[in-house]
N, C-alpha and C. Protein backbone atom coordinates (compact mmCIF):
# COMPACT_ATOMS: atom_id res chain seq x y z
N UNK A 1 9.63 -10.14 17.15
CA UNK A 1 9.68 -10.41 15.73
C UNK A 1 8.28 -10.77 15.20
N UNK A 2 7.66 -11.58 15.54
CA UNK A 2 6.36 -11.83 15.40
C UNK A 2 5.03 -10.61 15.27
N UNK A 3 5.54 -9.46 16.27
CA UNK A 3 4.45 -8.29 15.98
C UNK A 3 4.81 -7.93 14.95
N UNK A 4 6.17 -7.50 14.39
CA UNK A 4 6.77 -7.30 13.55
C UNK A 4 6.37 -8.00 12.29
N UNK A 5 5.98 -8.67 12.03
CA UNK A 5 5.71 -9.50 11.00
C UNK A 5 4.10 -9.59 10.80
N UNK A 6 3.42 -9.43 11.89
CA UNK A 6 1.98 -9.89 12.00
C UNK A 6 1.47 -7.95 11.10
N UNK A 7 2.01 -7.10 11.83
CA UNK A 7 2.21 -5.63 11.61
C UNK A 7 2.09 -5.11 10.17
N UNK A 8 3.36 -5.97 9.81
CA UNK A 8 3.61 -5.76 8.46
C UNK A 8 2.62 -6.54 7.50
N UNK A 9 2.27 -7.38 7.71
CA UNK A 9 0.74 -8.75 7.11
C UNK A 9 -0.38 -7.56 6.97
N UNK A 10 -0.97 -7.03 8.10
CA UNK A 10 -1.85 -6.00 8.32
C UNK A 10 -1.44 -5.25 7.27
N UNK A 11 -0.90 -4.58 7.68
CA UNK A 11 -0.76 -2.99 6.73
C UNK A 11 -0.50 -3.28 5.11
N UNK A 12 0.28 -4.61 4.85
CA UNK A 12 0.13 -4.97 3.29
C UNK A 12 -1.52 -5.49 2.87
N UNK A 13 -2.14 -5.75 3.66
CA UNK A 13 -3.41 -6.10 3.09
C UNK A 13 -4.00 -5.56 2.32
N UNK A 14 -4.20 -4.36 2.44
CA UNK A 14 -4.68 -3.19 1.53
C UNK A 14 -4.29 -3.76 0.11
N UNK A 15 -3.11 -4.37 -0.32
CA UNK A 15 -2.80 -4.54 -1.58
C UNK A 15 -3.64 -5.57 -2.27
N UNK A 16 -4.56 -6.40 -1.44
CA UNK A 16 -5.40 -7.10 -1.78
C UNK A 16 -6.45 -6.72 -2.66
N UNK A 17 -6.83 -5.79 -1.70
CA UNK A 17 -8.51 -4.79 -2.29
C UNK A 17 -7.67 -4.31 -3.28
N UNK A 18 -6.47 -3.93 -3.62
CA UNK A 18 -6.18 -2.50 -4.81
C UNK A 18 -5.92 -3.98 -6.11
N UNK A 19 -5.31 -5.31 -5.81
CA UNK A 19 -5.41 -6.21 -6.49
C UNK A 19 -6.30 -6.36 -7.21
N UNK A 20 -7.52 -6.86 -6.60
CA UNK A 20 -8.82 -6.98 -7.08
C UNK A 20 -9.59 -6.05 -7.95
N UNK A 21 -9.02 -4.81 -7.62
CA UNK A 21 -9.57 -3.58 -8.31
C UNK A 21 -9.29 -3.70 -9.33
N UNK A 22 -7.68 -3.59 -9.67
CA UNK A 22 -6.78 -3.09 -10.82
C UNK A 22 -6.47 -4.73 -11.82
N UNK A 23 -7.18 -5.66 -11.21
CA UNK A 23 -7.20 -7.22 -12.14
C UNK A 23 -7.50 -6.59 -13.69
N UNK A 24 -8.31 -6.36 -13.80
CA UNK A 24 -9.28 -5.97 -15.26
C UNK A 24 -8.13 -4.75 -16.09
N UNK A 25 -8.04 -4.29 -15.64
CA UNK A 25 -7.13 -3.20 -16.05
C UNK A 25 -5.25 -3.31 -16.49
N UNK A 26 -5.14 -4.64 -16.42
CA UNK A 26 -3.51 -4.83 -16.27
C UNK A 26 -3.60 -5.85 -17.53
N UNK A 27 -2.95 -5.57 -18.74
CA UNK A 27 -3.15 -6.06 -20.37
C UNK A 27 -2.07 -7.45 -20.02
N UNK A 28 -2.50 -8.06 -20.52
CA UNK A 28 -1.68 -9.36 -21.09
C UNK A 28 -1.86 -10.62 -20.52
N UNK A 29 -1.28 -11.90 -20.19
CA UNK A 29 -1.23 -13.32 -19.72
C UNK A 29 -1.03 -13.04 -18.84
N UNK A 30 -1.14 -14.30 -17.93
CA UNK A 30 -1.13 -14.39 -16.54
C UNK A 30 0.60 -13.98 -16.04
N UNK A 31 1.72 -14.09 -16.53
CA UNK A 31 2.68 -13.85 -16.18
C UNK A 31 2.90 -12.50 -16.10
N UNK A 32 2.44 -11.94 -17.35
CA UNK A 32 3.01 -10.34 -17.33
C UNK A 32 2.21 -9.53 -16.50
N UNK A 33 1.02 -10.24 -16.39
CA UNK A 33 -0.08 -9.31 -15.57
C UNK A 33 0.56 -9.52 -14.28
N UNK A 34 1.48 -10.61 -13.55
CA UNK A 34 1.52 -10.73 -12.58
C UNK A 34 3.47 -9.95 -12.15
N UNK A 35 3.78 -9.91 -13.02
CA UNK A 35 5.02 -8.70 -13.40
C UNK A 35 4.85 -7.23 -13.24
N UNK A 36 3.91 -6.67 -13.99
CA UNK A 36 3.30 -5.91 -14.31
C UNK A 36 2.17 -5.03 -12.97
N UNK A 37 1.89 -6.04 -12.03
CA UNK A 37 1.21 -5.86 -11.12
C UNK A 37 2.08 -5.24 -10.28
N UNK A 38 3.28 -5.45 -9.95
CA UNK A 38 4.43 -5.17 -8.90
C UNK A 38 4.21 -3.30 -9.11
N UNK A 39 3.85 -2.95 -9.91
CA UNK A 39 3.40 -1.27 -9.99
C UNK A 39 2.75 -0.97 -9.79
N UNK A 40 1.43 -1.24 -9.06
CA UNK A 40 0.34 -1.48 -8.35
C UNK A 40 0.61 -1.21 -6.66
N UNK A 41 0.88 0.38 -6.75
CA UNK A 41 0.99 0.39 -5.64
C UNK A 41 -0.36 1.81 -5.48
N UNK A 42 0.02 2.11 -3.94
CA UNK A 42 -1.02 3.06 -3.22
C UNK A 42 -1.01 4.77 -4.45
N UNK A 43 0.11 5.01 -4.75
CA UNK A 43 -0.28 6.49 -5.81
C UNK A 43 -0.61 6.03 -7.10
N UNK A 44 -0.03 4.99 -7.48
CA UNK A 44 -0.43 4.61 -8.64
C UNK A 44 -1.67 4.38 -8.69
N UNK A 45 -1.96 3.45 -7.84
CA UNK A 45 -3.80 3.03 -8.10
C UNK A 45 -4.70 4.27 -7.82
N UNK A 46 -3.84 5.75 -6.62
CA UNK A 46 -5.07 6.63 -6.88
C UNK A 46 -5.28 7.12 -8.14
N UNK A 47 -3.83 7.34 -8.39
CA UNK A 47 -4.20 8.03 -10.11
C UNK A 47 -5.08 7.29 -11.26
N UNK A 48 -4.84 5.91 -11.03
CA UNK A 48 -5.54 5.34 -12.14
C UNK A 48 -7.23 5.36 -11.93
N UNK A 49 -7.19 4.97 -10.37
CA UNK A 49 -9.15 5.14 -10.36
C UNK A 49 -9.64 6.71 -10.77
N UNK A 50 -8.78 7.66 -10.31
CA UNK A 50 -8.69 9.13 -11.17
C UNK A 50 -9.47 8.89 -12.39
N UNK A 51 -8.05 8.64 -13.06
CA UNK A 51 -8.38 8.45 -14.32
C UNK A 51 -9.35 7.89 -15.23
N UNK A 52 -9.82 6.50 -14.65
CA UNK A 52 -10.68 5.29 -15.54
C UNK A 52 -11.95 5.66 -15.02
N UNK A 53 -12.56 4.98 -15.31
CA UNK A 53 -14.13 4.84 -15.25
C UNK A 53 -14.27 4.47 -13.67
N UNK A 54 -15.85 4.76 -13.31
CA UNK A 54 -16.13 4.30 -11.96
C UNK A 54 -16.15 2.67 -11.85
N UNK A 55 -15.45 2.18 -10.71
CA UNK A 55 -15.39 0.99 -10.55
C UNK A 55 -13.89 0.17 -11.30
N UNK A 56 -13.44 1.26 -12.29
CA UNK A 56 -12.45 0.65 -13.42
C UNK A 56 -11.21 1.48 -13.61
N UNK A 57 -10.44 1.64 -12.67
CA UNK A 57 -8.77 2.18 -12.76
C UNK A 57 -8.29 2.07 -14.31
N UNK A 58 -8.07 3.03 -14.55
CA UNK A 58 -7.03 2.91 -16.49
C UNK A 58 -6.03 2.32 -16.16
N UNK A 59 -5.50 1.24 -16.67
CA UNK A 59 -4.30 0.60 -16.59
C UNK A 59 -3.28 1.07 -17.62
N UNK A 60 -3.06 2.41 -18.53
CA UNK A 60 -1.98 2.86 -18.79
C UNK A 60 -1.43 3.62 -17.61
N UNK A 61 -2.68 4.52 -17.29
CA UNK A 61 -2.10 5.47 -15.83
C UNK A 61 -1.65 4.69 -14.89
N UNK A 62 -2.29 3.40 -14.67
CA UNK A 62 -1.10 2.53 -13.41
C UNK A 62 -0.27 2.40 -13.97
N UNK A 63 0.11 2.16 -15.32
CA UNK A 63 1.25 1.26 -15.39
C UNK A 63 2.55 2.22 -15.33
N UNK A 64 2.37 3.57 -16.04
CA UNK A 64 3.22 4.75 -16.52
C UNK A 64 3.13 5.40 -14.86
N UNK A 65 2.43 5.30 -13.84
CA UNK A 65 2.70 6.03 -12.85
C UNK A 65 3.43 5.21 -12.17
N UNK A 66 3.35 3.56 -11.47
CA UNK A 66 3.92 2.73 -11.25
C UNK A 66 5.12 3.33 -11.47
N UNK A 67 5.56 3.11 -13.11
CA UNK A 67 6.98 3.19 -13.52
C UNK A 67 7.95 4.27 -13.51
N UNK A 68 6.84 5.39 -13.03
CA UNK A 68 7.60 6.46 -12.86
C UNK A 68 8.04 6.78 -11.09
N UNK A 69 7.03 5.95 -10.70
CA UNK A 69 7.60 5.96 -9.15
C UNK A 69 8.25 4.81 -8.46
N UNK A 70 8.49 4.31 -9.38
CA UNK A 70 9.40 3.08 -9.24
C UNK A 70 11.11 4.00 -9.39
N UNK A 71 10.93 4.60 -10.28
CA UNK A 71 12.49 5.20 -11.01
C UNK A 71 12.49 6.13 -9.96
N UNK A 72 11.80 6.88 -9.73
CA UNK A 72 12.24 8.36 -8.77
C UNK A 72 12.26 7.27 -7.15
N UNK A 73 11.56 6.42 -6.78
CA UNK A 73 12.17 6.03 -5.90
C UNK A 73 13.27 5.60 -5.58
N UNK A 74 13.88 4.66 -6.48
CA UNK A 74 15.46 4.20 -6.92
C UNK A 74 16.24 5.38 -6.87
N UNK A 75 15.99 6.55 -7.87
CA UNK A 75 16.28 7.52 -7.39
C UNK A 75 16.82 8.24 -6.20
N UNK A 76 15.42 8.69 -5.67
CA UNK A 76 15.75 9.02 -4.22
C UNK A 76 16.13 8.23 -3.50
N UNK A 77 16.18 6.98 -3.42
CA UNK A 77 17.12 5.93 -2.41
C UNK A 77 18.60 6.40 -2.49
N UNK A 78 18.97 7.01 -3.71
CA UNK A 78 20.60 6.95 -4.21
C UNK A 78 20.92 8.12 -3.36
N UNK A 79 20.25 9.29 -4.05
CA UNK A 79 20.13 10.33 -3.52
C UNK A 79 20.30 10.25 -1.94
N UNK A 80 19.58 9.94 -1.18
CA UNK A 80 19.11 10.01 0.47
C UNK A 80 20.47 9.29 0.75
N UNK A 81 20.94 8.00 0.34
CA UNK A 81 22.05 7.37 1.05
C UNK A 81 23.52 8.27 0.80
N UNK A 82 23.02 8.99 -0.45
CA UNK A 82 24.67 9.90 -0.61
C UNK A 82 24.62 10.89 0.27
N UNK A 83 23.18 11.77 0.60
CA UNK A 83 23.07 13.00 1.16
C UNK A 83 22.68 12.87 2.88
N UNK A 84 22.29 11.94 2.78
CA UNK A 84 21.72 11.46 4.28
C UNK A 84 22.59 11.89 5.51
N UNK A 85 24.00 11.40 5.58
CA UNK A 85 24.61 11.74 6.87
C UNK A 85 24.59 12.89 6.62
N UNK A 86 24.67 14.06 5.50
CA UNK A 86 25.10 15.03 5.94
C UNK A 86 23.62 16.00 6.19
N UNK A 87 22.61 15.85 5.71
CA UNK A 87 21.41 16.37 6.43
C UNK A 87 21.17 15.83 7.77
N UNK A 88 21.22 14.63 7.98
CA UNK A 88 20.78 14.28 9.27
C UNK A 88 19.71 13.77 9.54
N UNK A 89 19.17 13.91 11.08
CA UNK A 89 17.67 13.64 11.15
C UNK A 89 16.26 14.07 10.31
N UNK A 90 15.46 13.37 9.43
CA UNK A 90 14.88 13.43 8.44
C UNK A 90 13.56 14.64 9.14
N UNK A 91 13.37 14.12 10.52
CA UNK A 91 12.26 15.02 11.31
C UNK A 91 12.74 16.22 11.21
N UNK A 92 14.02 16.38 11.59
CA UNK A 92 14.23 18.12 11.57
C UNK A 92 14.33 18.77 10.46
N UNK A 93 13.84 18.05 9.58
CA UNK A 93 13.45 19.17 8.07
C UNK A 93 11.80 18.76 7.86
N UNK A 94 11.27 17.94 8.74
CA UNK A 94 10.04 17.89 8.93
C UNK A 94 9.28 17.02 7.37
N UNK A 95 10.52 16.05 7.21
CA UNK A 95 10.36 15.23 6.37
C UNK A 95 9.30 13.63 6.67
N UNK A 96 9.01 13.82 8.20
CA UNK A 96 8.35 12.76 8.63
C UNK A 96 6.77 12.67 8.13
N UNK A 97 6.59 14.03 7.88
CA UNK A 97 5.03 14.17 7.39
C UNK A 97 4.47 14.46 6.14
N UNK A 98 5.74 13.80 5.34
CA UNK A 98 5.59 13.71 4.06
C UNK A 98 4.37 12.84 3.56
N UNK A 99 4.77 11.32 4.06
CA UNK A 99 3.88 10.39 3.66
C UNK A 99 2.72 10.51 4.12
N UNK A 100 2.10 10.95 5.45
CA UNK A 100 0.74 11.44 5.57
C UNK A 100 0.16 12.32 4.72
N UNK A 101 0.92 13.43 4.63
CA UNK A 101 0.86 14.43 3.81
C UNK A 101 0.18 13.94 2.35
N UNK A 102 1.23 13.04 1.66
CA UNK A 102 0.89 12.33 0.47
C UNK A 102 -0.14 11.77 -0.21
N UNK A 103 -0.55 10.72 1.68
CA UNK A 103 -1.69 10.03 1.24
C UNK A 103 -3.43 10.86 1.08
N UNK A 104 -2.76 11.69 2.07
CA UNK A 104 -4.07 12.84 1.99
C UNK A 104 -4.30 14.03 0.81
N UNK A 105 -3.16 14.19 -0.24
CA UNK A 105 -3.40 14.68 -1.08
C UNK A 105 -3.89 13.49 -2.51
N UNK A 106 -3.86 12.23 -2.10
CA UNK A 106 -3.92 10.91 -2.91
C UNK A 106 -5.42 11.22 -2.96
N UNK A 107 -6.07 10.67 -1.62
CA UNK A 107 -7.09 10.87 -1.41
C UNK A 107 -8.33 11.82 -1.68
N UNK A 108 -7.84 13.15 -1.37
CA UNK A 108 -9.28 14.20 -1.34
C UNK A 108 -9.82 14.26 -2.27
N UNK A 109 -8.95 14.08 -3.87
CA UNK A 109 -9.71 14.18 -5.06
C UNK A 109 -10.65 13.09 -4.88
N UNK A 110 -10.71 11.91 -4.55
CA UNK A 110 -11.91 10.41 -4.37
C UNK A 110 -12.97 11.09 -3.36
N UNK A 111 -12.76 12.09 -2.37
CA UNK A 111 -13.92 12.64 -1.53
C UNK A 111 -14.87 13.49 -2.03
N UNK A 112 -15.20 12.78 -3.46
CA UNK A 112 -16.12 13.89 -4.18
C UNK A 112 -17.88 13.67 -3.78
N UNK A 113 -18.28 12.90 -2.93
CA UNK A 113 -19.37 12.23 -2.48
C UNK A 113 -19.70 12.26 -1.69
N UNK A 114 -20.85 11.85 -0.54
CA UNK A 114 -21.06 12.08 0.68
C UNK A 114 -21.01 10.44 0.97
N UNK A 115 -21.33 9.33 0.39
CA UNK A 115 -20.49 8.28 0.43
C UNK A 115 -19.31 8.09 0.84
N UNK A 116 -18.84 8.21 -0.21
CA UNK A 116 -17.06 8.36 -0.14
C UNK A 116 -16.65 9.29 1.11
N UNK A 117 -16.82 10.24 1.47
CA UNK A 117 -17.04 11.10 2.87
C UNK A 117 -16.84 10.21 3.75
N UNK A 118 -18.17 9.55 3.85
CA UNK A 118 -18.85 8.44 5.12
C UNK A 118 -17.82 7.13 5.53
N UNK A 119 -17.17 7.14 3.92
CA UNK A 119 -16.10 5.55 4.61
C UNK A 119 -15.25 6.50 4.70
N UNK A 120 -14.75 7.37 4.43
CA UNK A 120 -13.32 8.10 5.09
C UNK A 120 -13.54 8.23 6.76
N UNK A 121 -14.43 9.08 6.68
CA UNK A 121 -14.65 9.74 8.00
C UNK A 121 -14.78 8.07 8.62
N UNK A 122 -15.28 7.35 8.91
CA UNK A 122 -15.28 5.84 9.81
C UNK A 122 -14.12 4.86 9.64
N UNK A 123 -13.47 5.23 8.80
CA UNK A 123 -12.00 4.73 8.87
C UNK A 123 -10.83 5.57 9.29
N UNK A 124 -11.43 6.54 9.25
CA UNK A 124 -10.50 7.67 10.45
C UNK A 124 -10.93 7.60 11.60
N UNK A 125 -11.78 7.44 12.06
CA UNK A 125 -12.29 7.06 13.50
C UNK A 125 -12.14 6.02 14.13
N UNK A 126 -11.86 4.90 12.80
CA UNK A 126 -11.71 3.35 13.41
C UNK A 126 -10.11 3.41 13.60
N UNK A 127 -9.24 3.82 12.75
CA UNK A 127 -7.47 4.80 13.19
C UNK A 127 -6.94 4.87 14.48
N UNK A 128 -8.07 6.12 14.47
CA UNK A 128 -7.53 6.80 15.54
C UNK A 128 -8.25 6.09 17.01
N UNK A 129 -8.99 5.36 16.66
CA UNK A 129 -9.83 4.40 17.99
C UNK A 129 -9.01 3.69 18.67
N UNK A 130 -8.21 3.05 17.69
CA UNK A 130 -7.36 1.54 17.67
C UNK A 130 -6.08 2.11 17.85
N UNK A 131 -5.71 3.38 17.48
CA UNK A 131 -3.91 2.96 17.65
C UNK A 131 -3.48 3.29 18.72
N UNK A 132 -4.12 4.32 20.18
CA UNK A 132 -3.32 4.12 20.99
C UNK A 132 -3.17 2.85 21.84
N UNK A 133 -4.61 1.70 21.59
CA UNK A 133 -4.75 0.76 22.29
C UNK A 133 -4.25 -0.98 21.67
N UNK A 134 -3.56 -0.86 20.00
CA UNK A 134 -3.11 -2.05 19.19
C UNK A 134 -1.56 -1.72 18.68
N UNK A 135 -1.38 -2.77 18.08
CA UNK A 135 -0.08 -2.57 17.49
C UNK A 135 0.03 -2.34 16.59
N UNK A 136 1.33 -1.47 15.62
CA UNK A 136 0.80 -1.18 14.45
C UNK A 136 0.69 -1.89 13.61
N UNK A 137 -0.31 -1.56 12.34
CA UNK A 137 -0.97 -1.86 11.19
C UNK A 137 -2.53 -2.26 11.68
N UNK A 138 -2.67 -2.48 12.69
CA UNK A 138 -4.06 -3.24 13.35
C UNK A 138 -4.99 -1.96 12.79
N UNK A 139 -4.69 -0.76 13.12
CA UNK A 139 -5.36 0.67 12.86
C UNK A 139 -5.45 0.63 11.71
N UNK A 140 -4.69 0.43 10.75
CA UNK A 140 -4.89 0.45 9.23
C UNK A 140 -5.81 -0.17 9.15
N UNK A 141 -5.56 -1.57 9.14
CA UNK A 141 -6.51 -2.54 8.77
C UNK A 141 -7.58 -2.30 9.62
N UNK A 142 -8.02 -1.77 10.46
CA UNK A 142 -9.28 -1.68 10.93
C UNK A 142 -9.93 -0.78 10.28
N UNK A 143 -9.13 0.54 9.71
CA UNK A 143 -9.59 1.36 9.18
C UNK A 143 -10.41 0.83 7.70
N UNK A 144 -9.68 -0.17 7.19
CA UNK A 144 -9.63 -0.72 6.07
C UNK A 144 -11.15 -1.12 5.97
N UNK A 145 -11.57 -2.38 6.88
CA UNK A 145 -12.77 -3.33 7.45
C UNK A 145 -13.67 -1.79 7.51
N UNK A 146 -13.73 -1.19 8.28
CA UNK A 146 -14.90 -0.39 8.71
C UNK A 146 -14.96 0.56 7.13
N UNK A 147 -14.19 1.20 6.49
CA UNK A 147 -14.24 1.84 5.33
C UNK A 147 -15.11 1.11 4.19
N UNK A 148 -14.62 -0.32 4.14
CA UNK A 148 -15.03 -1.36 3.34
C UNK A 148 -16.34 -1.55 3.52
N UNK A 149 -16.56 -1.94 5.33
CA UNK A 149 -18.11 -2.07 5.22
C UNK A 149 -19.07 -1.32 5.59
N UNK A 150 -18.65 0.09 5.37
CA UNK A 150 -19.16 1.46 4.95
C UNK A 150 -19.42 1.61 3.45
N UNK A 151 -18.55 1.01 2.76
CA UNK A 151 -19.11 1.11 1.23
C UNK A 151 -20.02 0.41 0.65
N UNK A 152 -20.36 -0.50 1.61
CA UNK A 152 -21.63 -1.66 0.76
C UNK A 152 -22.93 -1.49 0.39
């Protein structure tokens, strides 16, 4: 239970850095901003740094992408639990490589740089270094650290 938990600590970290990012960008008082933040996730924030200025995510595009993948997830939760037994195993429609899939189409538009390049490529190396030898999320977050202090 404890890796389990330590695992899951790791791999939410990331929401820290996208916190910090998307502060400036999220309209109102400390309550709603902190309401409002709960849409502040990994597609949302690519689209918004997309969108806004360098250094400055648009906080309509978080907020309207947030909310739209908030609903289609609810969505597809309904969906998957009605349809689920009768498709079956999610791998044998090769549904497992969705979310990689995802994050790498999130991504390539931000690889417009040889910067930006440089912390990808060393946080893919710090990944794939760490995960056959840690537990998971350790790889994330390592990826995270070495990406990070590749960008300085």
């Amino acid at each position: 239970m404890l890796t389990a938990v330590f695992a899951g600590a790791l791999l939410n970290l990331r929401f820290v850095a996208t916190g910090i990012a998307v502060a400036r960008a999220i309209p109102g008082g400390r309550l709603r901003r902190v309401v409002l933040a709960q849409l502040s996730i990994d597609e949302s924030y690519a689209m918004a740094a997309r969108a806004g200025a360098p250094g400055r995510p648009h906080g309509r595009t978080l907020l309207l992408t947030g909310a739209l993948l908030y609903a289609v997830w609810v969505a597809g939760t309904l969906v998957g639990s009605l349809l689920g037994p009768v498709l079956g195993d999610p791998k044998r429609l090769g549904l497992d490589a969705a979310f990689p899939a995802g994050f790498v189409a999130l991504l390539w538009p931000m690889l417009s740089g040889r910067h930006a390049v440089r912390c990808a490529v060393g946080g893919v190396a710090a990944a794939l270094l760490l995960a056959p030898f840690t537990p998971p999320g350790v790889p994330l977050a390592g990826a995270a650290i070495i990406g990070l202090w590749l960008a300085r």
